[in-house]
C-alpha atoms as a PDB file:
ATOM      1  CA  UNK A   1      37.259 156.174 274.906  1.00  0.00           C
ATOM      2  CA  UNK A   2      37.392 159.017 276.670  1.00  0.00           C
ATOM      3  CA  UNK A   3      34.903 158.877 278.741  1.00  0.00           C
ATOM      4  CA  UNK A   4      35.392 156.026 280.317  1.00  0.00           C
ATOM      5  CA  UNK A   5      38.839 156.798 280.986  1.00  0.00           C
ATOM      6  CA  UNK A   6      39.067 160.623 282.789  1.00  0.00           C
ATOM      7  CA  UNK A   7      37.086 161.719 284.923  1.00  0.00           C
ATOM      8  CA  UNK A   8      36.428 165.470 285.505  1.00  0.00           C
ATOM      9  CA  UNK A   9      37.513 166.721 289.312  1.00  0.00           C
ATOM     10  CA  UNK A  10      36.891 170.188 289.198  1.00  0.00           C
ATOM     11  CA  UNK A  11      35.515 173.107 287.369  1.00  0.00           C
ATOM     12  CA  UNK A  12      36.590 177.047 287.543  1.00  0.00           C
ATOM     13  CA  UNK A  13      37.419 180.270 286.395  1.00  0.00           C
ATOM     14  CA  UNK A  14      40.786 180.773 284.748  1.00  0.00           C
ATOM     15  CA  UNK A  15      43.239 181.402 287.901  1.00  0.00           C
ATOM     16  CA  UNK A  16      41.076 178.781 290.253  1.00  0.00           C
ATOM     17  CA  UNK A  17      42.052 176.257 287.306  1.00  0.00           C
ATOM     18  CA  UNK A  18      45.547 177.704 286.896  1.00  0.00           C
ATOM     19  CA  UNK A  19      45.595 176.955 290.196  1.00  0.00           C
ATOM     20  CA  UNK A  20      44.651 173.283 290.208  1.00  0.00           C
ATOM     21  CA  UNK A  21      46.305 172.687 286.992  1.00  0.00           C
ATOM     22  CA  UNK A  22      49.859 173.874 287.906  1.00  0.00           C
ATOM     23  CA  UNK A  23      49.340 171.467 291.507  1.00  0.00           C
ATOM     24  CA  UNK A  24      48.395 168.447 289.548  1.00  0.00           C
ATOM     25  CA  UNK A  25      51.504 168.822 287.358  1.00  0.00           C
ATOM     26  CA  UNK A  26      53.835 169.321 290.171  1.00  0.00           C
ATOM     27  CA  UNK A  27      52.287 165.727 291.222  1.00  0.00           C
ATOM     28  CA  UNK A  28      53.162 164.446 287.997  1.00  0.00           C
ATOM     29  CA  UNK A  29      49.498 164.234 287.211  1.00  0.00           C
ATOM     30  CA  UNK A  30      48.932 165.048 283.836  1.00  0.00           C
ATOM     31  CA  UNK A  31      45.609 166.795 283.659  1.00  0.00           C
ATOM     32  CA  UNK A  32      43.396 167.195 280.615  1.00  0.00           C
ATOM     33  CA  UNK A  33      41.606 170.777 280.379  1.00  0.00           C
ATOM     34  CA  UNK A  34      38.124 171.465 278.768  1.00  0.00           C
ATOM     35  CA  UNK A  35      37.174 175.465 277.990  1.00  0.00           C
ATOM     36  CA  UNK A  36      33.506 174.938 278.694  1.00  0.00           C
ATOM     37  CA  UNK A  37      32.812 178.745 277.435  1.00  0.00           C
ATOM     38  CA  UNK A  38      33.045 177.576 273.890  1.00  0.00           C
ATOM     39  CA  UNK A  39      30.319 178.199 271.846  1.00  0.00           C
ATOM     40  CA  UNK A  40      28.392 180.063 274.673  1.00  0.00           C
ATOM     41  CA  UNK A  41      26.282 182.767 273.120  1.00  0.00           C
ATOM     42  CA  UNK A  42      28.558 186.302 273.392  1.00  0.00           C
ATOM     43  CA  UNK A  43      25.390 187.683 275.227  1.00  0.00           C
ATOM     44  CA  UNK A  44      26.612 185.500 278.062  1.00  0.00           C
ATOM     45  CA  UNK A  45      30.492 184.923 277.104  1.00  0.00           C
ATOM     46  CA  UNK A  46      31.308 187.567 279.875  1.00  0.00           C
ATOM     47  CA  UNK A  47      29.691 185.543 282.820  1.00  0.00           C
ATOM     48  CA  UNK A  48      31.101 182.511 281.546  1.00  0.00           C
ATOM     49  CA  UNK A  49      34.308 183.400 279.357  1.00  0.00           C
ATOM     50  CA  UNK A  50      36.853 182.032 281.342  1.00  0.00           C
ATOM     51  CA  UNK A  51      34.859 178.311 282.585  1.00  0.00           C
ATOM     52  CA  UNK A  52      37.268 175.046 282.465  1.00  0.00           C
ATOM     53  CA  UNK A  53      36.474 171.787 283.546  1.00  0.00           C
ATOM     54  CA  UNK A  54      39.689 169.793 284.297  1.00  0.00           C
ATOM     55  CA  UNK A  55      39.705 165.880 283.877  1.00  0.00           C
ATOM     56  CA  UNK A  56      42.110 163.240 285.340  1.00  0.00           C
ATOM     57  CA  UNK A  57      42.804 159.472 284.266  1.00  0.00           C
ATOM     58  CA  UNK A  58      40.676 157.420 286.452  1.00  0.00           C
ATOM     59  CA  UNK A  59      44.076 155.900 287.872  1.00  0.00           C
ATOM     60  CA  UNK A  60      44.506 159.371 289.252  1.00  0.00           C
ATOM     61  CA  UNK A  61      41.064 160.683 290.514  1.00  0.00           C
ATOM     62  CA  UNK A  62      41.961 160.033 294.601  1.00  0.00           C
ATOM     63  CA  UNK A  63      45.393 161.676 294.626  1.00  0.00           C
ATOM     64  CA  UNK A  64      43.727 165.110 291.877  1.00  0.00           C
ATOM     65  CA  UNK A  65      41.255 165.248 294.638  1.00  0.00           C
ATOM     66  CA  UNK A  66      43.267 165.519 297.664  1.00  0.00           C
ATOM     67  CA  UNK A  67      45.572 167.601 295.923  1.00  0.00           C
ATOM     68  CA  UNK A  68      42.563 169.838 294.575  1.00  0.00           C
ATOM     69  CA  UNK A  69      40.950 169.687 298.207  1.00  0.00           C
ATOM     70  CA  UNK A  70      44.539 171.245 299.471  1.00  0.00           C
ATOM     71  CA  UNK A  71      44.645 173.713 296.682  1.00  0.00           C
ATOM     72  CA  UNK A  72      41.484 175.102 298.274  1.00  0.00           C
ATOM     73  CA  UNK A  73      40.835 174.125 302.194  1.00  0.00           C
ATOM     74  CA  UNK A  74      37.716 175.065 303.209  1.00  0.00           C
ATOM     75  CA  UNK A  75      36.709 178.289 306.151  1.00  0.00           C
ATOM     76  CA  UNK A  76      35.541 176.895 309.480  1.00  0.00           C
END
C-alpha cells in the first residue's frame, strides 16, 4: 500500500522540487512526485499551479532529508 510505504519529505513550487528531485536521483533515491494543484478550482490554479509534494520509500526518508536539508541550508 502506498501509504504505508513512502513517506512525503517535502512540498514546493516547480524549480524548489526540481531542485530536490534532481538531488535525490543523483543519490540514487528514486523519488515519487505528487502535482497537488490538480483539481484546484482555476480561480486559484495561479497561486497554486505549480504545488508538488515529493514522497520517498520509508527505507529512504533519513538520507531524502539530509539531502533535502542540504538542497536548502537555512540563513543565520
Amino acid at each position: 500500500m502506498f501509504d504505508s510505504e513512502y513517506v512525503k519529505v517535502f512540498a514546493g513550487n516547480l524549480i524548489d522540487s526540481e531542485n530536490v528531485i534532481q538531488n535525490l536521483e543523483e543519490a540514487g533515491i528514486e523519488p515519487i512526485v505528487k502535482n497537488t494543484s490538480l483539481g484546484i478550482n482555476a480561480a486559484l490554479a495561479t497561486d497554486y499551479q505549480d504545488l508538488r509534494e515529493i514522497y520517498v520509500h520509508e527505507t529512504e526518508v533519513a538520507q531524502a532529508t539530509s539531502i533535502i536539508e542540504g538542497t536548502f541550508p537555512k540563513a543565520n
